[in-house]
Protein backbone atom coordinates (compact mmCIF):
# COMPACT_ATOMS: atom_id res chain seq x y z
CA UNK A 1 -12.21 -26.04 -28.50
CA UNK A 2 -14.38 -26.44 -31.74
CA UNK A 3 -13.77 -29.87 -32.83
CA UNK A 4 -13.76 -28.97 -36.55
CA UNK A 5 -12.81 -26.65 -39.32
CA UNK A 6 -15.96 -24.00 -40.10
CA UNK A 7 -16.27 -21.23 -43.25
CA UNK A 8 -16.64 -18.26 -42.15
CA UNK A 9 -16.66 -15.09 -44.32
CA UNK A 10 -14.56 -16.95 -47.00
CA UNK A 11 -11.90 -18.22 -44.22
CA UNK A 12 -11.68 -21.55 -42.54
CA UNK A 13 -11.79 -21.04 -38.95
CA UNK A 14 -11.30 -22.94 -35.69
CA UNK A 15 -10.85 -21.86 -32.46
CA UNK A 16 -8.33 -23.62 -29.98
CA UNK A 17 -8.17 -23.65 -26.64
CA UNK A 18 -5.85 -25.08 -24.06
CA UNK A 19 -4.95 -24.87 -20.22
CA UNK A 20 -3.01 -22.10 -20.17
CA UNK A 21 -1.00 -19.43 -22.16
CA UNK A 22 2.03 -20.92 -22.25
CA UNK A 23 0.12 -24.29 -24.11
CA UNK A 24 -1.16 -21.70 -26.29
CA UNK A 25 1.78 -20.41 -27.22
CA UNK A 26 3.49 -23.55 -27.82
CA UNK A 27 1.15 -24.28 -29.69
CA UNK A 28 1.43 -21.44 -32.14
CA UNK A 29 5.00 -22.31 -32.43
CA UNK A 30 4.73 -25.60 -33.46
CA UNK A 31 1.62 -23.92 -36.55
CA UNK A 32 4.27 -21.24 -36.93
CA UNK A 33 7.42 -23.88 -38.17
CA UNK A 34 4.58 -26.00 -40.36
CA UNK A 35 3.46 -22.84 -41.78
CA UNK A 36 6.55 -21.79 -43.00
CA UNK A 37 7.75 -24.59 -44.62
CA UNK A 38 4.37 -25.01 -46.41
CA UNK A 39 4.65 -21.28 -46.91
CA UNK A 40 1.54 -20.40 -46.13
CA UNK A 41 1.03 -17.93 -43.05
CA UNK A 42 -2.20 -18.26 -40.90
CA UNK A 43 -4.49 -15.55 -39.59
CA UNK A 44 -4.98 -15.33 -36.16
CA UNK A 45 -4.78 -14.02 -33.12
CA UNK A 46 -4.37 -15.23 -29.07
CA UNK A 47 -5.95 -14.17 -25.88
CA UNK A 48 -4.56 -15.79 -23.13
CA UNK A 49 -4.92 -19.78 -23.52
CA UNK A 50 -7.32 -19.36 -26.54
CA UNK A 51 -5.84 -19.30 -30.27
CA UNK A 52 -8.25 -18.52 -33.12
CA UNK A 53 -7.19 -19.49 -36.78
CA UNK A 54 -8.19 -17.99 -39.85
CA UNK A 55 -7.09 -19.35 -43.10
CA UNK A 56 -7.38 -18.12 -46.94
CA UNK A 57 -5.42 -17.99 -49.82
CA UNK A 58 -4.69 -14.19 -50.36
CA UNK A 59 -2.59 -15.20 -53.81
CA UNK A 60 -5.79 -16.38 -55.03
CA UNK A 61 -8.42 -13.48 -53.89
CA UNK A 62 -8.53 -14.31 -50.33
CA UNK A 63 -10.17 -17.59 -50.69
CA UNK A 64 -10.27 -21.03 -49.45
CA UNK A 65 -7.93 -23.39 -51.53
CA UNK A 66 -5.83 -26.62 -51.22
CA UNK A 67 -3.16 -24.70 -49.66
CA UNK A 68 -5.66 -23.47 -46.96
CA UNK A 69 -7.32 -27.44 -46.51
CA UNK A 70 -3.47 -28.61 -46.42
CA UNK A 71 -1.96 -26.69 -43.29
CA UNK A 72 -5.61 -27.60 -41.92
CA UNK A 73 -5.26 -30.62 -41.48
CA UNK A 74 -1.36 -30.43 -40.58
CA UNK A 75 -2.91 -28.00 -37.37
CA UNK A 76 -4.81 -30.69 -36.99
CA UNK A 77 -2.31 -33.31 -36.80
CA UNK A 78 -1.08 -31.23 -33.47
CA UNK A 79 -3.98 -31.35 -31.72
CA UNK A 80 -4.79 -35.49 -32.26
């Protein structure tokens, strides 16, 4: 798992891995409910037990903002 937040092509990214895909999963449905009551919806996409997040504003041009550095560090918060 990539330990930290990275820009890439305008989007934070960050790459999450986990034992299995049922973790993985779980995982994306605890991002999904924090997501939506920040309402603001991730990029990203899952392969098995890896889950890669991409995150821009697309309100704003599809760049990074506060709203993007906010659910962040709530992913984050999951993963501590």
């Amino acid at each position: 798992m990539s330990t930290a937040w990275t820009e890439e092509a305008g989007k934070l990214c960050r790459t999450f891995r986990f034992a299995d895909f049922s973790e993985a999963f779980a995982f994306m449905a605890r991002v999904a409910l924090i997501a939506e009551k920040q309402n603001h919806h991730p990029e990203w996409t899952n392969v098995w037990n890896t889950v890669h997040i991409r995150l821009c504003t697309h309100s704003a041009g599809d760049v990074i903002t506060d709203k993007d550095r906010k659910l962040a560090a709530a992913i984050d918060g999951l993963v501590k």
